[in-house]
PDB file of N, CA and C in Angstrom:
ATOM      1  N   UNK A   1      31.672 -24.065 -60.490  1.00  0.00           N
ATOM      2  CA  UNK A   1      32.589 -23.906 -61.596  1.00  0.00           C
ATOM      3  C   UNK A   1      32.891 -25.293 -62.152  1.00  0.00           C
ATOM      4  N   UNK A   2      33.017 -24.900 -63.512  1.00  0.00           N
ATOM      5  CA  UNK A   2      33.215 -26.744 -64.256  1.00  0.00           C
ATOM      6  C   UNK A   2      34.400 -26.407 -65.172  1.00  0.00           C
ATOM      7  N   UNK A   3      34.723 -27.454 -65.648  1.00  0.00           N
ATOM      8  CA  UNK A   3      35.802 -27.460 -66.802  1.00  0.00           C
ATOM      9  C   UNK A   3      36.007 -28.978 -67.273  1.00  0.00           C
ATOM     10  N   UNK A   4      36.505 -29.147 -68.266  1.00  0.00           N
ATOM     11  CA  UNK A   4      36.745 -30.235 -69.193  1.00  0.00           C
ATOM     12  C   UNK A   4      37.777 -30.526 -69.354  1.00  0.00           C
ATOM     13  N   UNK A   5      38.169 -32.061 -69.913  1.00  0.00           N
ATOM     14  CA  UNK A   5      39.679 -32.212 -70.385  1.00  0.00           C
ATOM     15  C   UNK A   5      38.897 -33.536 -71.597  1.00  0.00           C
ATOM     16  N   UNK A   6      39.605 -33.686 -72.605  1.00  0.00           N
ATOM     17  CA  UNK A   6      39.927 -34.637 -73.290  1.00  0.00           C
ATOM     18  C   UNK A   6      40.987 -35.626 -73.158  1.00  0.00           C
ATOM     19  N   UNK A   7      40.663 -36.619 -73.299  1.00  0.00           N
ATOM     20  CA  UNK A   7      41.989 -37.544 -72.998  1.00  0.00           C
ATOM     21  C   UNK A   7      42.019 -38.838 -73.909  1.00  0.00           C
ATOM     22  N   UNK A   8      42.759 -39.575 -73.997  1.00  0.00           N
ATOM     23  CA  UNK A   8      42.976 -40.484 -74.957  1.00  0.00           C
ATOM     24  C   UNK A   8      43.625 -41.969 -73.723  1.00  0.00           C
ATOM     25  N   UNK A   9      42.634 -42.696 -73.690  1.00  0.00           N
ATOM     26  CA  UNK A   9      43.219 -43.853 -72.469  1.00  0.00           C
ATOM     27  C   UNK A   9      43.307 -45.008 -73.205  1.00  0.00           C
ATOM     28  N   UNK A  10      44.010 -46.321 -72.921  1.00  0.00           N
ATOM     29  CA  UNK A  10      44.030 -48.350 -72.978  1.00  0.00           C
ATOM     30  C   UNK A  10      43.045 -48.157 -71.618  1.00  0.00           C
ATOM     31  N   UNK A  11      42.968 -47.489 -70.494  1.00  0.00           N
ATOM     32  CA  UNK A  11      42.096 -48.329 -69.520  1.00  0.00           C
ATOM     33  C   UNK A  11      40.616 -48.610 -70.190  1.00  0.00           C
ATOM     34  N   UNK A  12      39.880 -49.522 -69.586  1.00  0.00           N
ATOM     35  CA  UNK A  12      38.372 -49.724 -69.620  1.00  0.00           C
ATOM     36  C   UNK A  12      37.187 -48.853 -68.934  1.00  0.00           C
ATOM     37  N   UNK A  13      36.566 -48.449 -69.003  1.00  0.00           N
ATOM     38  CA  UNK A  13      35.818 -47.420 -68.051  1.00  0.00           C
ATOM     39  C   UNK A  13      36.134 -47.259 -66.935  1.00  0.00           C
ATOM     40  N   UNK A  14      35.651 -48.627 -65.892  1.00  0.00           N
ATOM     41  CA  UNK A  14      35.714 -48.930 -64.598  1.00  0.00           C
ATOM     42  C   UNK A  14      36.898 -48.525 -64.138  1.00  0.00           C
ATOM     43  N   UNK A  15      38.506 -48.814 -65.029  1.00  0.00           N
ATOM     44  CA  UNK A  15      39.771 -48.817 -64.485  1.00  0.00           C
ATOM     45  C   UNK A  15      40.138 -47.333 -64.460  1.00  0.00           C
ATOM     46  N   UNK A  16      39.833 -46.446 -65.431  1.00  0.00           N
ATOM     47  CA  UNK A  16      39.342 -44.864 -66.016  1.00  0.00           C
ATOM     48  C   UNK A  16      38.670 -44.367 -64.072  1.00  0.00           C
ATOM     49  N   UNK A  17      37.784 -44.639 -64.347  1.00  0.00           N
ATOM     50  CA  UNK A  17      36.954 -44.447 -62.573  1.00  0.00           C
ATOM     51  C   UNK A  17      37.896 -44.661 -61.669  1.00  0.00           C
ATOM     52  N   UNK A  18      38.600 -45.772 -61.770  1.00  0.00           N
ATOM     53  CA  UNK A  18      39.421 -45.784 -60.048  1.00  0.00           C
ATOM     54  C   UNK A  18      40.368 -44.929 -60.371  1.00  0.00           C
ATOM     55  N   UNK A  19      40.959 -44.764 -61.238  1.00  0.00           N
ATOM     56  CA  UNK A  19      42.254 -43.662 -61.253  1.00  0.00           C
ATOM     57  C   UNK A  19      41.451 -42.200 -60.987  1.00  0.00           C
ATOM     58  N   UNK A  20      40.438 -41.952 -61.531  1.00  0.00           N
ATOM     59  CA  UNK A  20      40.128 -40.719 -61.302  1.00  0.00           C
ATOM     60  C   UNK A  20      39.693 -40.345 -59.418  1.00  0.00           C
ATOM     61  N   UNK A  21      39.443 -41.655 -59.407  1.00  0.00           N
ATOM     62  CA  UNK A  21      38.710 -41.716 -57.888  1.00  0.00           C
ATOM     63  C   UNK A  21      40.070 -41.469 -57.125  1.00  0.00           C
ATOM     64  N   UNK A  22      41.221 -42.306 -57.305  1.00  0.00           N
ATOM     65  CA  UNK A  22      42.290 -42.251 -56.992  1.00  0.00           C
ATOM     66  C   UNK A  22      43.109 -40.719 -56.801  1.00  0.00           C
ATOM     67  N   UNK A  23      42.524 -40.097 -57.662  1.00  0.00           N
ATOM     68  CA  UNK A  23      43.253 -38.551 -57.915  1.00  0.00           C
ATOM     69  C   UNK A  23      42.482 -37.938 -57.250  1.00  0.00           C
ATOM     70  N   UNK A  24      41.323 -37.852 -56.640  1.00  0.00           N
ATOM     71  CA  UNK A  24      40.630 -37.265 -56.446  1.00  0.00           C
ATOM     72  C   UNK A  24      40.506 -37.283 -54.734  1.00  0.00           C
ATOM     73  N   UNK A  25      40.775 -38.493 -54.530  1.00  0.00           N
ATOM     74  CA  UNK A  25      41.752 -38.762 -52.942  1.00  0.00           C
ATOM     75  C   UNK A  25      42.690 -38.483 -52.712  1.00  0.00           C
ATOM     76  N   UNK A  26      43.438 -38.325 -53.195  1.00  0.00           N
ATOM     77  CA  UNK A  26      45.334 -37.466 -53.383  1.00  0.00           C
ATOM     78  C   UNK A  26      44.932 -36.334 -53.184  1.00  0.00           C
ATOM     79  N   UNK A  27      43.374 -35.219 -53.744  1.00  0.00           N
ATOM     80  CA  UNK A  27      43.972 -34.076 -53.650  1.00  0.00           C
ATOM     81  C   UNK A  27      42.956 -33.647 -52.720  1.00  0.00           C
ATOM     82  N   UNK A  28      42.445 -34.712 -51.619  1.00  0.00           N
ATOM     83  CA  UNK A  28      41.892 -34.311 -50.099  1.00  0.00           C
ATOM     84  C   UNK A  28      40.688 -34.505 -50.248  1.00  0.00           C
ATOM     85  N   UNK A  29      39.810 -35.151 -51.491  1.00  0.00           N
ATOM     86  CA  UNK A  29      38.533 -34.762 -51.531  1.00  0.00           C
ATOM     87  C   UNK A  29      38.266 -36.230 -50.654  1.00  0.00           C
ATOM     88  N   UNK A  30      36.926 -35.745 -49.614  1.00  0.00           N
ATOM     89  CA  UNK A  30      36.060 -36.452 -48.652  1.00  0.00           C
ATOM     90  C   UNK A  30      34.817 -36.588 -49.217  1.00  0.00           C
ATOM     91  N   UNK A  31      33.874 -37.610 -49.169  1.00  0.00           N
ATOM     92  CA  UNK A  31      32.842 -37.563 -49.350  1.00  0.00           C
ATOM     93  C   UNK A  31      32.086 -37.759 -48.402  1.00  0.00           C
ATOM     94  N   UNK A  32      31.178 -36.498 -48.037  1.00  0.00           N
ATOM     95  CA  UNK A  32      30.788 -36.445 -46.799  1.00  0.00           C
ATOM     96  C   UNK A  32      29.071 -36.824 -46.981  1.00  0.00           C
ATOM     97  N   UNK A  33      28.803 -36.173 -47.676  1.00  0.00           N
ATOM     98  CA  UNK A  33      27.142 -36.386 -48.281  1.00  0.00           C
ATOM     99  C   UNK A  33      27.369 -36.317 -49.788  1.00  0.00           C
ATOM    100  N   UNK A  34      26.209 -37.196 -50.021  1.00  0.00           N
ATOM    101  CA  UNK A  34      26.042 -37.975 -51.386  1.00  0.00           C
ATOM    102  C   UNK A  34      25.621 -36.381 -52.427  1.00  0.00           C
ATOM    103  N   UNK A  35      26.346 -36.133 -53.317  1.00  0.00           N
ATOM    104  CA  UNK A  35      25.619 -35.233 -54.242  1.00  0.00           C
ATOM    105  C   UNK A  35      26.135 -34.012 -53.665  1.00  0.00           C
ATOM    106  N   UNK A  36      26.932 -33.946 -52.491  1.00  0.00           N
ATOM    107  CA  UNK A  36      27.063 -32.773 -51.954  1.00  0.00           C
ATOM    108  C   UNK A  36      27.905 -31.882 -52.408  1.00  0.00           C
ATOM    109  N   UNK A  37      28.704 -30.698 -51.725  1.00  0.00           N
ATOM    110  CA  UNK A  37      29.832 -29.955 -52.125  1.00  0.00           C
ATOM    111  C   UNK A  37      31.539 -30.826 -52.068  1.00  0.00           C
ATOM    112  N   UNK A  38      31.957 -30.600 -52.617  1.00  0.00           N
ATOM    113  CA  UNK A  38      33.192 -31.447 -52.861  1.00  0.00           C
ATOM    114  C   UNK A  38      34.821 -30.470 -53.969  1.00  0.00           C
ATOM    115  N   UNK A  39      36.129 -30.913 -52.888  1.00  0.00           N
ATOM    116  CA  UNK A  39      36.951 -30.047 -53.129  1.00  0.00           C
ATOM    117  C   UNK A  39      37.108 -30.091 -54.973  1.00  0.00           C
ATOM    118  N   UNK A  40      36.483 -31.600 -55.040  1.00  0.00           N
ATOM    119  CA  UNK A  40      37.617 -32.003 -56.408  1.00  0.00           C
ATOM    120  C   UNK A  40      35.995 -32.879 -57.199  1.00  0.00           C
ATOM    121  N   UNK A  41      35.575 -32.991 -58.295  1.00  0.00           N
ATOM    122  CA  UNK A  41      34.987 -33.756 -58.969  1.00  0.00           C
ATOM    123  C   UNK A  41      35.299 -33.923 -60.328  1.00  0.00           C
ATOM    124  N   UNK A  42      36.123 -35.000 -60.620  1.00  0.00           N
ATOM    125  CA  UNK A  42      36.564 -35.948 -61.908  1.00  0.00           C
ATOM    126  C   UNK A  42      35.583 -36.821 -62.034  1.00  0.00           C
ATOM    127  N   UNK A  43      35.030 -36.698 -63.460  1.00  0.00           N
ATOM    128  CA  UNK A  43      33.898 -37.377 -63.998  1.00  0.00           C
ATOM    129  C   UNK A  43      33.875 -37.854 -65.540  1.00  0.00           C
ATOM    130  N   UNK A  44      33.311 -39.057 -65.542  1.00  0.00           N
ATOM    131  CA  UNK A  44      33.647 -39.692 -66.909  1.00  0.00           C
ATOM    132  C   UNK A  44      32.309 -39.222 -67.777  1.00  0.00           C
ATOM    133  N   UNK A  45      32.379 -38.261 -68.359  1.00  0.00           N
ATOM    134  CA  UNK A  45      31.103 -37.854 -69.215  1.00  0.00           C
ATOM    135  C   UNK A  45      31.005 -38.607 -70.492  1.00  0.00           C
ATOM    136  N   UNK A  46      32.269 -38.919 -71.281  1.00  0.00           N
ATOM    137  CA  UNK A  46      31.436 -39.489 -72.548  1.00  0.00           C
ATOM    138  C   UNK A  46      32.566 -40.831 -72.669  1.00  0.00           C
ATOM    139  N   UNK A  47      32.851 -41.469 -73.009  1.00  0.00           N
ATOM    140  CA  UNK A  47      33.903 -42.755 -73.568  1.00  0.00           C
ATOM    141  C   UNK A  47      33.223 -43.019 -74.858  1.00  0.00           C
ATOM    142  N   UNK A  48      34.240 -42.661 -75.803  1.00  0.00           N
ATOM    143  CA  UNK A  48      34.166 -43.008 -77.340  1.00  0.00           C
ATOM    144  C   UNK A  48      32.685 -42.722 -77.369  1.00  0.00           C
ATOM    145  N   UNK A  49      32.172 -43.466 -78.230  1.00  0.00           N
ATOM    146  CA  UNK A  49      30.761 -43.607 -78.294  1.00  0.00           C
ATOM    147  C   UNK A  49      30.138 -44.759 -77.954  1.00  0.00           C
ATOM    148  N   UNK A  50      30.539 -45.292 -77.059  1.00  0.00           N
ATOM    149  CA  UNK A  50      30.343 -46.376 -76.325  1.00  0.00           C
ATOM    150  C   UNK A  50      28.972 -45.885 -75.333  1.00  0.00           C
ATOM    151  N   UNK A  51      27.758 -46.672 -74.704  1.00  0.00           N
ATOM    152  CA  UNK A  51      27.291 -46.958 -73.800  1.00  0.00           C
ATOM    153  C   UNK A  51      27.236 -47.916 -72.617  1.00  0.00           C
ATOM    154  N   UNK A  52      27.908 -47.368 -71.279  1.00  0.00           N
ATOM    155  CA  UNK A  52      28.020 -48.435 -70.483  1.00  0.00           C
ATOM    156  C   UNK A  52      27.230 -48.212 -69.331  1.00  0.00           C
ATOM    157  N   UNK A  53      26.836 -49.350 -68.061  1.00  0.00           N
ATOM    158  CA  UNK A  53      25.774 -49.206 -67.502  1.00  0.00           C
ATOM    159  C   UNK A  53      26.638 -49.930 -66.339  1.00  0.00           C
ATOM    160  N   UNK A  54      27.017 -49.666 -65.255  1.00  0.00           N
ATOM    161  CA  UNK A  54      27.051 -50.677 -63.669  1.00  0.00           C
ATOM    162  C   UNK A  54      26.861 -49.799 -62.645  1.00  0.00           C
ATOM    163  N   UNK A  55      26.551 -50.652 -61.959  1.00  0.00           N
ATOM    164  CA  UNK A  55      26.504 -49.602 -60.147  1.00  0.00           C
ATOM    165  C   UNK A  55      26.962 -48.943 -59.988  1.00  0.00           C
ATOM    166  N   UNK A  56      28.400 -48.973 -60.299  1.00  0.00           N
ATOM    167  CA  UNK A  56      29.555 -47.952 -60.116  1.00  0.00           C
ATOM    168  C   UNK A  56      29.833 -46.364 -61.335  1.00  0.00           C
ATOM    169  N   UNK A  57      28.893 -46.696 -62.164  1.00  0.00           N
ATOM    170  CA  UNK A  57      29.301 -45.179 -63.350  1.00  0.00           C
ATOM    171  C   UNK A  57      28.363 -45.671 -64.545  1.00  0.00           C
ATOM    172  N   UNK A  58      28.009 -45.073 -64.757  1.00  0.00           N
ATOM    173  CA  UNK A  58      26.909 -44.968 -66.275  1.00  0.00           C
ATOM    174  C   UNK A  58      27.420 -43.825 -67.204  1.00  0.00           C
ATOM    175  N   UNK A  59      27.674 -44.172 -68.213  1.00  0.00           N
ATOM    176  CA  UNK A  59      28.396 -43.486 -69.534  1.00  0.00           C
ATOM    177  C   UNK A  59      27.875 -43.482 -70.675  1.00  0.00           C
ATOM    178  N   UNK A  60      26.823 -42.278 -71.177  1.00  0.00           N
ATOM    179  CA  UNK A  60      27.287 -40.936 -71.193  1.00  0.00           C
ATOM    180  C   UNK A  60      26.980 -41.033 -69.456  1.00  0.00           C
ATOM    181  N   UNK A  61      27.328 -39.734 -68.970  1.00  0.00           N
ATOM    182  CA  UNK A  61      26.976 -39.320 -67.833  1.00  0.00           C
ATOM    183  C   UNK A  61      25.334 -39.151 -67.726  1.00  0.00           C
ATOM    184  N   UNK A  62      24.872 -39.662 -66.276  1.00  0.00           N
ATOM    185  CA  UNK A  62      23.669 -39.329 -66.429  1.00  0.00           C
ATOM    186  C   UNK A  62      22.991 -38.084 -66.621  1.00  0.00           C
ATOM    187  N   UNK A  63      23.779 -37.367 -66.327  1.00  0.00           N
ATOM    188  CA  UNK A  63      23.432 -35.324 -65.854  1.00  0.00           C
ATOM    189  C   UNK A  63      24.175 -34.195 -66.889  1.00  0.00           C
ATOM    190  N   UNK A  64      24.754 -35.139 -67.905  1.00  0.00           N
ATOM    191  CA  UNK A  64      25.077 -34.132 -68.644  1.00  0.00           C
ATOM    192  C   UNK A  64      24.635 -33.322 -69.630  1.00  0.00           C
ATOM    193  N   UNK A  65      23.879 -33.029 -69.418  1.00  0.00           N
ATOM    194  CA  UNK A  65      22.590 -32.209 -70.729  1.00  0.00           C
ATOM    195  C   UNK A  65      21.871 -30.996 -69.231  1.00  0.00           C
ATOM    196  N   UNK A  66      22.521 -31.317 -68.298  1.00  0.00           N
ATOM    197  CA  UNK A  66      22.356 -30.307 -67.259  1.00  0.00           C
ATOM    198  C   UNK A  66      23.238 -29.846 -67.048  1.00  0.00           C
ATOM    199  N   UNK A  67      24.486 -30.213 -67.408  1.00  0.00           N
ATOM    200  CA  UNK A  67      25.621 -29.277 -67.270  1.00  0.00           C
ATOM    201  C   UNK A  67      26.120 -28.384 -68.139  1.00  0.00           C
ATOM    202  N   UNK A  68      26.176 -26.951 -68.254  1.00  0.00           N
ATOM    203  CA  UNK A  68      26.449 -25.743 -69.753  1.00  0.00           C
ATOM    204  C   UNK A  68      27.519 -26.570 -69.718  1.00  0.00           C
ATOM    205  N   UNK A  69      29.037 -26.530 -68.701  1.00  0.00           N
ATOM    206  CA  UNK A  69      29.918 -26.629 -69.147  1.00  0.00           C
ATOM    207  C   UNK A  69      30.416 -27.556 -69.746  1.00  0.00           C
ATOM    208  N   UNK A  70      29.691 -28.902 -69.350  1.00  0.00           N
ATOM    209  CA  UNK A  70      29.706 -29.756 -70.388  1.00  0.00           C
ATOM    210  C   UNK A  70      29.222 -29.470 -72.085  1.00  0.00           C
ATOM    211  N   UNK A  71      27.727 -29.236 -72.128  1.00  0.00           N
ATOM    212  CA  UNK A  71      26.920 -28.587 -73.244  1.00  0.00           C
ATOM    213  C   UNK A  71      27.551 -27.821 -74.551  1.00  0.00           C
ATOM    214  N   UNK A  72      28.541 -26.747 -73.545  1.00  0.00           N
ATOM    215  CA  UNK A  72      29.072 -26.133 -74.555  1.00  0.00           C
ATOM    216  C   UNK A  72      30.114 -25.976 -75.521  1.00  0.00           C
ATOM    217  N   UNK A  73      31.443 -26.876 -74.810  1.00  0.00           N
ATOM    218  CA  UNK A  73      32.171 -27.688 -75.650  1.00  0.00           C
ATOM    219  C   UNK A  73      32.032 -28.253 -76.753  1.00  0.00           C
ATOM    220  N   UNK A  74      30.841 -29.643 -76.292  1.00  0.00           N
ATOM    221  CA  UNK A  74      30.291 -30.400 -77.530  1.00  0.00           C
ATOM    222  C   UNK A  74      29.739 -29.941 -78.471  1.00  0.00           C
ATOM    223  N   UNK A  75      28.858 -28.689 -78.478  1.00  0.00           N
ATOM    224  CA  UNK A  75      28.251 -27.603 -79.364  1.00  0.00           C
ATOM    225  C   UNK A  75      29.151 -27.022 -80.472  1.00  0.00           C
ATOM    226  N   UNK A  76      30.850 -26.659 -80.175  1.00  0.00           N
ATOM    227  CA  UNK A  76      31.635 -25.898 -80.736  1.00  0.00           C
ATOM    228  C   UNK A  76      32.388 -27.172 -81.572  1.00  0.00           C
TER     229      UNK A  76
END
């Protein structure tokens, strides 16, 4: 199951990532295996129309043209 939010931030990508990472530890999620099942996944799919690239998050998302629930939002 997926779902979306829009949001309007001052953080910078990276700072965007730790808060989400941050929330996402608050609400018990473990990462046990890479890619695996997980209670909670907050993900930065698009920032403005910006392209960004580091170790830590690549924006657009790399996988989003595989996700409907992403897909179908942007469509409407």
């Amino acid at each position: 199951m997926g779902d979306e939010a829009y949001v309007s931030t001052s953080l910078e990508p990276e700072e965007l990532l730790d808060l989400l990472q941050g929330i996402e530890k608050d609400l018990g999620r473990v990462k046990l295996i890479d890619k695996g099942p997980r209670t909670v996944d907050l993900d930065i799919v698009l920032y403005d129309d910006i392209q960004y690239a580091s170790e830590r998050l690549t924006v657009p998302h790399a996988l989003m043209l595989e996700r409907e629930f992403v897909l179908r939002p942007l469509c409407e």
